[in-house]
Protein backbone atom coordinates (compact mmCIF):
# COMPACT_ATOMS: atom_id res chain seq x y z
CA UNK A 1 -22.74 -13.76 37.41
CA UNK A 2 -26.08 -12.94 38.68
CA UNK A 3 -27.59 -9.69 38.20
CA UNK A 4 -30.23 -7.20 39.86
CA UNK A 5 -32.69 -5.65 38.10
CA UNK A 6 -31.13 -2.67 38.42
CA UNK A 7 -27.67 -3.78 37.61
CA UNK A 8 -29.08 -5.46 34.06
CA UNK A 9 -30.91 -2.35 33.19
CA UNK A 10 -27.85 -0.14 33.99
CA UNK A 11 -26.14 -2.54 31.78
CA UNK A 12 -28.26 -2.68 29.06
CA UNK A 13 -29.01 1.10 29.04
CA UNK A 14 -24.86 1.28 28.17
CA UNK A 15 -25.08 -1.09 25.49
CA UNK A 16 -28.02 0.32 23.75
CA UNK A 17 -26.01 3.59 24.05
CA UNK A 18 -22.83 2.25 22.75
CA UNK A 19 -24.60 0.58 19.79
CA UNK A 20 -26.21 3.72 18.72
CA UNK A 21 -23.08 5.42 19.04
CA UNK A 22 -21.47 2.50 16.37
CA UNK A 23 -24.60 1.80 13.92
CA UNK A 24 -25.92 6.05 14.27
CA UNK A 25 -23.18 8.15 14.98
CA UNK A 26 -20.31 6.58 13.14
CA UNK A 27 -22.20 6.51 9.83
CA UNK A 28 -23.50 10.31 10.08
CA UNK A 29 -19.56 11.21 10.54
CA UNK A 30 -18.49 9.89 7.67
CA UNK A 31 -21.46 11.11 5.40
CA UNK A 32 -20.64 14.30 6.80
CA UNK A 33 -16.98 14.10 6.26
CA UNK A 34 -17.28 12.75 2.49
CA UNK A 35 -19.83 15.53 1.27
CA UNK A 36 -17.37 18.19 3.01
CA UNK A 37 -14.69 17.07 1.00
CA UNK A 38 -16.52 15.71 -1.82
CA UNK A 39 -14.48 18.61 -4.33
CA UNK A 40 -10.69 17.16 -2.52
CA UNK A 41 -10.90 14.18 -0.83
CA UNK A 42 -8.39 13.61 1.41
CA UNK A 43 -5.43 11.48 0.46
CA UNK A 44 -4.95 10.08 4.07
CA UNK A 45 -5.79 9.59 7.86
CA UNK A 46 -3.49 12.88 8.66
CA UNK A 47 -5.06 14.79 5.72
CA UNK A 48 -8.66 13.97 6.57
CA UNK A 49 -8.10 14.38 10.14
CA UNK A 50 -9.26 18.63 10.51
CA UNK A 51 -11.89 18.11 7.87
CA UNK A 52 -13.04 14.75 9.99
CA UNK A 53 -12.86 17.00 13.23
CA UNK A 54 -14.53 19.94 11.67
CA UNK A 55 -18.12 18.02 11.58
CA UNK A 56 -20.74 19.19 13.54
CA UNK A 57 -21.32 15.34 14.70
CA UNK A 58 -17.60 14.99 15.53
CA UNK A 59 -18.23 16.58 19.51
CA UNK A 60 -20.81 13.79 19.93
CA UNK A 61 -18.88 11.31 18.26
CA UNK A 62 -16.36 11.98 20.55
CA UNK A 63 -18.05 12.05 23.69
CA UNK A 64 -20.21 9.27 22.73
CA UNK A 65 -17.55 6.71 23.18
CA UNK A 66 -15.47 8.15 26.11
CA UNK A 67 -18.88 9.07 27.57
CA UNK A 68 -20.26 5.76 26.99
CA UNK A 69 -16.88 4.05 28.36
CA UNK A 70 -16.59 5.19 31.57
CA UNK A 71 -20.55 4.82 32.16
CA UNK A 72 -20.17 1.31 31.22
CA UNK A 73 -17.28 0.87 33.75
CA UNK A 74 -19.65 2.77 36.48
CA UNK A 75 -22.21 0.43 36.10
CA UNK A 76 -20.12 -2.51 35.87
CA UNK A 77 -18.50 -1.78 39.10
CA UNK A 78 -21.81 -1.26 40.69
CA UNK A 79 -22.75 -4.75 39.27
CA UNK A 80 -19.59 -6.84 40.98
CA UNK A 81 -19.13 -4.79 43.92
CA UNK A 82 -20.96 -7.20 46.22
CA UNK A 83 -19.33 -10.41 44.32
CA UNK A 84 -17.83 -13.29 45.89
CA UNK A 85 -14.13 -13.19 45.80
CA UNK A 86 -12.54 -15.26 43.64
CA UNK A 87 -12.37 -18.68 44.97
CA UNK A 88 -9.26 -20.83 44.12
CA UNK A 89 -9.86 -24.67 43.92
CA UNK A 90 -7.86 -26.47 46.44
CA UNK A 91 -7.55 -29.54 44.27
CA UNK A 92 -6.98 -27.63 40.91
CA UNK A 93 -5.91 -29.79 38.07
CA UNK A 94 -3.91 -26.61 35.88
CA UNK A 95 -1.75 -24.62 38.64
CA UNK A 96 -1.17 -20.86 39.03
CA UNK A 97 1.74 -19.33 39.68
CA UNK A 98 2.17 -15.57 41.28
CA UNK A 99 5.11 -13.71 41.58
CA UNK A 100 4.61 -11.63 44.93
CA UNK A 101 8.29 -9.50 44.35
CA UNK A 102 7.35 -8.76 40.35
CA UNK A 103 7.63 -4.96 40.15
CA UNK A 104 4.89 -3.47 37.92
CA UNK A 105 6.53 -1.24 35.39
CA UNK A 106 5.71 2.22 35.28
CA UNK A 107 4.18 2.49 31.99
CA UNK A 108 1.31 -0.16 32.86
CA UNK A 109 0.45 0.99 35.92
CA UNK A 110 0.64 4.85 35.79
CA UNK A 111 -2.36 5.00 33.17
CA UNK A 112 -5.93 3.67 33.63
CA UNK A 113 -6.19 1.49 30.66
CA UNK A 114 -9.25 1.44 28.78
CA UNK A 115 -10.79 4.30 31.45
CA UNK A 116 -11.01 1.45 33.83
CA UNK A 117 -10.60 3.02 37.29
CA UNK A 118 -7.60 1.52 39.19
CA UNK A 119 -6.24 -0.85 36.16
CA UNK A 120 -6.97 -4.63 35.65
CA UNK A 121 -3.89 -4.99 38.87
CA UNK A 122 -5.14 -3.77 41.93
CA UNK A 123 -7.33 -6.72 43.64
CA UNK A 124 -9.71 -8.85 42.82
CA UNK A 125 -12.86 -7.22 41.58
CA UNK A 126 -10.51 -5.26 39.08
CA UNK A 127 -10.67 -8.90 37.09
CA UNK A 128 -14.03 -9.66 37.63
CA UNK A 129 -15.20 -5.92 36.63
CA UNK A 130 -12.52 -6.26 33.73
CA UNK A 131 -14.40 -9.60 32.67
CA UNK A 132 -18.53 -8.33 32.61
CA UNK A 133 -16.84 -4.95 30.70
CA UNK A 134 -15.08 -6.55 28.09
CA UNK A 135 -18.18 -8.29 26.68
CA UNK A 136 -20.04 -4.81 27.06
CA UNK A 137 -16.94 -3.09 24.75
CA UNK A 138 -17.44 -5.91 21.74
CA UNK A 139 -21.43 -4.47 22.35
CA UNK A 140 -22.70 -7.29 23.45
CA UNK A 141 -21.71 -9.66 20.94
CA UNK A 142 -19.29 -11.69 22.98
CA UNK A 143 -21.02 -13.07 25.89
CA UNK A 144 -19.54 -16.32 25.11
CA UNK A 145 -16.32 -15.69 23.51
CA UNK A 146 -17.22 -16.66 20.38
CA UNK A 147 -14.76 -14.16 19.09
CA UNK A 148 -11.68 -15.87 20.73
CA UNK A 149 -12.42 -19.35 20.05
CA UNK A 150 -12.85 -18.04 16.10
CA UNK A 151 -9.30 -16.34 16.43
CA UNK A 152 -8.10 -19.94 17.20
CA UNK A 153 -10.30 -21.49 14.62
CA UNK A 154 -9.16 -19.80 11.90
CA UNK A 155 -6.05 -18.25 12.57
CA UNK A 156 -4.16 -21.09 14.96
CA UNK A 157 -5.47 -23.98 14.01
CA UNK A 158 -4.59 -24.05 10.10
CA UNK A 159 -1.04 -23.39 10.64
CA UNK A 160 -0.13 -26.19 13.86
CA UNK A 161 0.29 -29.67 13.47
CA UNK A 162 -2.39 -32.21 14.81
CA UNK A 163 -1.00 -32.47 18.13
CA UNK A 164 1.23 -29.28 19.32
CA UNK A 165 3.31 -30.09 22.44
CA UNK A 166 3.45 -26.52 24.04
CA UNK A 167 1.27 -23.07 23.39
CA UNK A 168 2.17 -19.75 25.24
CA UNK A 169 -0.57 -17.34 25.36
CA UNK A 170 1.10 -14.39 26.55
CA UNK A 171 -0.88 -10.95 27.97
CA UNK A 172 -3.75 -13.25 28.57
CA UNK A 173 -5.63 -11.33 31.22
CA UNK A 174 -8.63 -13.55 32.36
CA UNK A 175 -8.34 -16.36 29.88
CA UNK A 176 -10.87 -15.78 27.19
CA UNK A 177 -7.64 -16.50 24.01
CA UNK A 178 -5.96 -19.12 26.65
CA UNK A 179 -9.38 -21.49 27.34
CA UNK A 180 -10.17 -21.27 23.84
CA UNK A 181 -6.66 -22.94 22.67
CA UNK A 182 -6.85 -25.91 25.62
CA UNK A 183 -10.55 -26.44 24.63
CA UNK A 184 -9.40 -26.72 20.67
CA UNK A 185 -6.39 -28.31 21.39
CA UNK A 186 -7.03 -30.60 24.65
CA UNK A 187 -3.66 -32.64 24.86
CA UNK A 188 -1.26 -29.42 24.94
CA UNK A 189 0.67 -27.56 27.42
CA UNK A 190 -0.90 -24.61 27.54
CA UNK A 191 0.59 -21.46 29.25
CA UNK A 192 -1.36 -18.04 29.76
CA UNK A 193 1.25 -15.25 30.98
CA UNK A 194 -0.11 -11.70 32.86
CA UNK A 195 1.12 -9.40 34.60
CA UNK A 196 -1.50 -8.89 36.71
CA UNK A 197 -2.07 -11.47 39.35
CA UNK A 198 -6.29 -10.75 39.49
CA UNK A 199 -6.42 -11.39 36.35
CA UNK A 200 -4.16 -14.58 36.67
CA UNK A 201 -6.51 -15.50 39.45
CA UNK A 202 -9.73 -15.03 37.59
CA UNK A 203 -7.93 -16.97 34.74
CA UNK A 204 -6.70 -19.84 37.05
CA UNK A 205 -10.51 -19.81 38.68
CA UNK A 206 -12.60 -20.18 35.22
CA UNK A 207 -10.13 -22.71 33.69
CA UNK A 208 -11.20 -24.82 36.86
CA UNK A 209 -14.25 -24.00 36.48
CA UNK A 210 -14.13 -25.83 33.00
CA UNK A 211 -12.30 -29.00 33.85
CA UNK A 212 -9.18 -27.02 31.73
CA UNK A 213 -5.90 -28.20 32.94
CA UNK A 214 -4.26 -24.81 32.44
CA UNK A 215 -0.58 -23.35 33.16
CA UNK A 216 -0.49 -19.28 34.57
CA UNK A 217 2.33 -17.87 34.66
CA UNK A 218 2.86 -13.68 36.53
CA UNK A 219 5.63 -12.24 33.95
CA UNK A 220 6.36 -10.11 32.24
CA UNK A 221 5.23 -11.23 27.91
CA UNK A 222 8.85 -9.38 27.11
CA UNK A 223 10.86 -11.64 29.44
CA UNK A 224 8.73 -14.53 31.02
CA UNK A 225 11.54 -16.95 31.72
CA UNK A 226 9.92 -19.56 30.47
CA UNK A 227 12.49 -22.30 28.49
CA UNK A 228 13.62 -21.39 24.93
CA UNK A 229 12.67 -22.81 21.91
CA UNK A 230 9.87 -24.92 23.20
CA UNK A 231 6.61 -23.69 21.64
CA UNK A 232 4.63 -24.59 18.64
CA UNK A 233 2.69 -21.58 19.05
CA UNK A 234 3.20 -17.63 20.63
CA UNK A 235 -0.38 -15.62 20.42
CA UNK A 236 -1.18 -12.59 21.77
CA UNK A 237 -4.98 -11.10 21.88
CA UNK A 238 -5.20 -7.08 21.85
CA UNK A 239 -1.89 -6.84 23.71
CA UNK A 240 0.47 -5.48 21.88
CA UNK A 241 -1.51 -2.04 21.33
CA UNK A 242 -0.98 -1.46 24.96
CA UNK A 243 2.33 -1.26 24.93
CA UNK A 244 5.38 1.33 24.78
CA UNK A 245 7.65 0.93 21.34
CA UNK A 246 10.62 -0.70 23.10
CA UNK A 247 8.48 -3.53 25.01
CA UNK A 248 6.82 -4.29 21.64
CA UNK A 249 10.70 -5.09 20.11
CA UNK A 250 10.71 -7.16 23.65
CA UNK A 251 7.67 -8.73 23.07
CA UNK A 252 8.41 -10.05 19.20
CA UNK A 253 12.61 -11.51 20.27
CA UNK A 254 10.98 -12.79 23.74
CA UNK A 255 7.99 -14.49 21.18
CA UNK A 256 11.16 -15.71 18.51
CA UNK A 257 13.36 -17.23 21.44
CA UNK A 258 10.27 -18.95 22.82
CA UNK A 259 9.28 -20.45 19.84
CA UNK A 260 10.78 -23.85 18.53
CA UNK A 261 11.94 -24.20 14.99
CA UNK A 262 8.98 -24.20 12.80
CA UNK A 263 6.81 -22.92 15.53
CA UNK A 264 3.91 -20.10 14.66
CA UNK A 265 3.64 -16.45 15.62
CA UNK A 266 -0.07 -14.93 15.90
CA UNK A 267 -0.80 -11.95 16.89
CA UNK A 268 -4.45 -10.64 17.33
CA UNK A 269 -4.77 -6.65 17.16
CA UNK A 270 -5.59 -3.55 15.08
CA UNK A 271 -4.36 -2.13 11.87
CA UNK A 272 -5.36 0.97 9.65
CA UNK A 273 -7.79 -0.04 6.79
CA UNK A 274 -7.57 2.50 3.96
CA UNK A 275 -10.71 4.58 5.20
CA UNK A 276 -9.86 7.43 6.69
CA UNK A 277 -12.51 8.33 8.47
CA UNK A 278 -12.25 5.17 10.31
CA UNK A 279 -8.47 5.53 10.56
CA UNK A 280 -8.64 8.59 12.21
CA UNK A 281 -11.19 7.64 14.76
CA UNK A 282 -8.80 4.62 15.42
CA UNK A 283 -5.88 7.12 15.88
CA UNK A 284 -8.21 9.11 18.14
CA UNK A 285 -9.57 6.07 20.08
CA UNK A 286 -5.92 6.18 21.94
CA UNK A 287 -6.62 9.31 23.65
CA UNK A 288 -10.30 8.81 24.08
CA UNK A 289 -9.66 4.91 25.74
CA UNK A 290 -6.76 5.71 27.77
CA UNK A 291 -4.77 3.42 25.40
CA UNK A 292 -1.20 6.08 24.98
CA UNK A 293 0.72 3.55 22.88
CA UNK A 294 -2.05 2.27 20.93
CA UNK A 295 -1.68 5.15 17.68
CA UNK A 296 2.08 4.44 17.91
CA UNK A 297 1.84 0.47 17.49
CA UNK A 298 -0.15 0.97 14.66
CA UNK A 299 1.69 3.54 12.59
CA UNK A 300 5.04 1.13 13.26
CA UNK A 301 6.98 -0.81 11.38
CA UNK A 302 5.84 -4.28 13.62
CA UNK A 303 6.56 -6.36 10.22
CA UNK A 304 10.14 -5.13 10.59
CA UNK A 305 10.31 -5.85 14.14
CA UNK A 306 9.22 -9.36 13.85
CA UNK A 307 11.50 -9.47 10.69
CA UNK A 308 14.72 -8.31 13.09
CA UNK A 309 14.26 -11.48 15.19
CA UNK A 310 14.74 -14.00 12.55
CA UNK A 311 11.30 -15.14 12.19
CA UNK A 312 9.96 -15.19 8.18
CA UNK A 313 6.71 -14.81 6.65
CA UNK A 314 5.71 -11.73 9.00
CA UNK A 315 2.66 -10.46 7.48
CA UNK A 316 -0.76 -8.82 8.72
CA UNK A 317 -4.13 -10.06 6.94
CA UNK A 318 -7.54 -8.69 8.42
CA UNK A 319 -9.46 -10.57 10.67
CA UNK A 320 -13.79 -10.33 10.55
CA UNK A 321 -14.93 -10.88 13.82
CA UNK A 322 -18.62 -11.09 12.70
CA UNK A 323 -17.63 -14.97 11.35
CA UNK A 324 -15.20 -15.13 8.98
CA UNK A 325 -12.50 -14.77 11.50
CA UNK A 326 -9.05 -14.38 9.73
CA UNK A 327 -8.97 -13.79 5.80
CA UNK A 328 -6.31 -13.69 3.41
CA UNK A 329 -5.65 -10.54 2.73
CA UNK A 330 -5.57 -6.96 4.34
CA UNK A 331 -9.04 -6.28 3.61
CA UNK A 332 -11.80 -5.73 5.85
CA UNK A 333 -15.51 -6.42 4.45
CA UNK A 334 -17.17 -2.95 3.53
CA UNK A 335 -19.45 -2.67 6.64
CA UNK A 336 -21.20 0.81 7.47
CA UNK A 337 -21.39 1.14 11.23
CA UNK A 338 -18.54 1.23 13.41
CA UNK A 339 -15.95 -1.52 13.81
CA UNK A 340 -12.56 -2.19 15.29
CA UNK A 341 -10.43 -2.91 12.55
CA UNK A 342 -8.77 -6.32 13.81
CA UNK A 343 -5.92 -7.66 12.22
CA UNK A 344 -3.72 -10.85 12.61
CA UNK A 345 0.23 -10.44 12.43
CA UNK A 346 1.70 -14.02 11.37
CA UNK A 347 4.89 -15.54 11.10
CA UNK A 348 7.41 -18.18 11.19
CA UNK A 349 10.36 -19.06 13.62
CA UNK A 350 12.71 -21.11 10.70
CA UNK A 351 13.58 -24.46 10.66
C-alpha cells in the first residue's frame, strides 16, 4: 500500500506511542505493583487485581492502550480511505466463495471488535483497514507475517505428515495463518473459512496476488458444512478469544468432526502466565479492546472442551513470537516489557 507523508507519520507517531506504552509503561506498573505489595504478595490475578489498580501509573496504563488503539484505527482509516477497491482476478487459480443469505450472528456484529469502527464485515475498506492495523497492534514487528508463517513452522509442521491432503484454516480473516500453510505446504487443499465476506475478499485477492491456489469459504468456523472427517489439520489464529462460551464448544466438535482420524488440532491464542500483573492486564485488555469474551475463554476449561469431543492429547504449551515460535511447555521466556501471552492448544482426533 502506498503511503503519504502524512499518512506514514500518523502511523508511525501510533507505533512509537504504542511501544512506549509496552517497553515504559508496562514495566513501571509492575515495579510499582511489586514494591506495594512487597510485605503480601498477592497469591493471584484476582488478588493482585485492586493493589495492580491502585498504582498511580495504572490510569495511564490504561488509557495508553485504549487511547493508543483507537488512534491507531483513526489514522489507519485516514490511510486507506482513498484505496482502490479490492480487485478480484477474473482468471483466479484458488476460488472464493460468498454466502449472500448468511445471517451474521448477533454476538459478532453488535460489538466493535478490537475498537475497530464498524467491525472487519461491513465493506471493503473494513479488510483493508483491518490488514495495515493488525501489523500496527504486533508494534510493528509483523510487516511481513513472520509471526504466522513461524506458527506453521513450529507448531504445524512437526506434527503432519510430508504431504497432508486437506488443511482448514478456520476464522481466517485476510489470510495471513491461511497463505502461510499453502506457501509451507504447496500441494494441499487448503481452505480459509470467515465470516466476513471483506475479509474473504481481501483473502481471495492477496492469495492471487501470490500465485496461491487457495479455497475461501463464508461460514460460520462452528458449522462450515464442509465434509467430515477429511482434514489433516484444523488451526485457528486469535479466534477463539472472540468468541461467546457456547460457540467455542461449537468451534472444538465442528474442528473434531472435520478432522480425519489421526488428523491435528492447533489452536493459536492467549493463556494466563503465572504473573499477575500481566494476567490482570490480560483480563483487563477485554474491556479495554472491545474483546467481551476474551477474559471468559481464558479462565475456561478449553482442555475439557476439546477433551468432550473425543480428540486426545489436548494440551496448551506457550508460544514466543519473538523466534522461538511454539515451545514445550507452558512457559513464556522472562521478558520485561509488555507482551501478549500466546499460547498453542494441541490435540489429536484418534485413530
Amino acid at each position: 500500500m502506498s503511503l503519504s507523508l502524512d499518512a506514514r507519520a500518523d502511523l508511525d507517531f501510533v507505533l512509537t506511542w504504542r511501544r512506549r506504552w509496552a517497553d515504559t509503561l508496562y514495566p513501571a506498573l509492575v515495579a510499582q505493583t511489586r514494591a506495594a505489595t512487597a510485605q503480601a504478595p498477592p497469591a493471584d490475578r484476582k488478588a493482585a487485581r485492586p493493589a495492580v489498580h491502585a498504582q498511580p501509573v495504572f490510569p495511564w496504563f490504561a488509557f495508553g492502550e485504549r487511547g493508543s488503539q483507537k488512534q491507531l484505527w483513526r489514522a489507519v482509516s485516514d490511510a486507506v480511505a482513498d484505496d482502490e477497491p479490492i480487485a478480484l482476478p477474473d482468471r483466479p487459480i484458488g476460488s472464493l466463495e460468498l454466502n449472500p443469505d448468511l445471517e451474521l450472528p448477533a454476538w459478532y456484529t453488535d460489538w466493535d471488535i478490537h475498537v475497530q469502527p464498524g467491525g472487519v464485515w461491513r465493506a471493503d475498506p473494513s479488510a483493508r483497514v483491518y490488514e495495515l492495523g493488525a501489523k500496527l497492534v504486533m508494534m510493528g514487528d509483523n510487516d511481513d507475517y513472520a509471526f504466522h508463517r513461524r506458527f506453521v513452522e513450529t507448531a504445524v509442521a512437526p506434527v503432519l505428515p510430508a504431504a497432508p491432503g486437506r488443511l482448514i484454516d478456520l476464522g481466517c480473516g485476510f489470510g495471513k495463518s491461511t497463505w502461510a500453510l499453502k506457501q509451507a505446504f504447496a500441494a494441499a487443499e487448503v481452505i480459509g473459512v470467515d465470516l466476513a465476506a471483506p475479509c474473504l475478499r481481501l483473502a481471495h485477492a492477496k492469495c492471487e496476488e501470490r500465485g496461491l491456489a487457495v479455497r475461501f469459504v463464508q461460514a460460520d468456523a462452528a458449522g462450515t458444512g464442509l465434509d467430515a472427517g477429511t482434514a489433516d489439520l484444523v488451526t485457528a489464529t486469535m479466534l477463539i478469544h472472540e468468541l461467546p462460551q457456547p460457540q467455542v464448544k461449537a468451534f472444538f466438535a465442528e474442528a473434531a468432526r472435520l478432522l480425519k482420524p489421526g488428523g491435528r488440532l492447533a489452536v493459536l491464542d492467549f493463556q494466563f502466565t503465572g504473573e499477575p500483573v500481566r494476567d490482570v492486564a490480560m483480563m483487563d485488555h477485554g474491556a479495554r479492546n472491545n474483546e467481551p469474551f476474551l477474559p471468559g475463554m481464558m479462565a475456561s476449561d478449553t482442555v475439557g472442551m476439546v477433551e468432550a469431543t473425543g480428540m486426545t492429547g489436548a494440551a496448551w504449551v506457550a508460544f514466543d513470537e519473538r523466534g522461538a515460535g511454539r515451545l514445550d511447555t507452558l512457559a513464556w521466556p522472562k521478558r520485561p516489557e509488555w507482551h501478549f501471552p500466546w499460547a498453542v492448544l494441541e490435540a489429536e482426533k484418534p485413530q
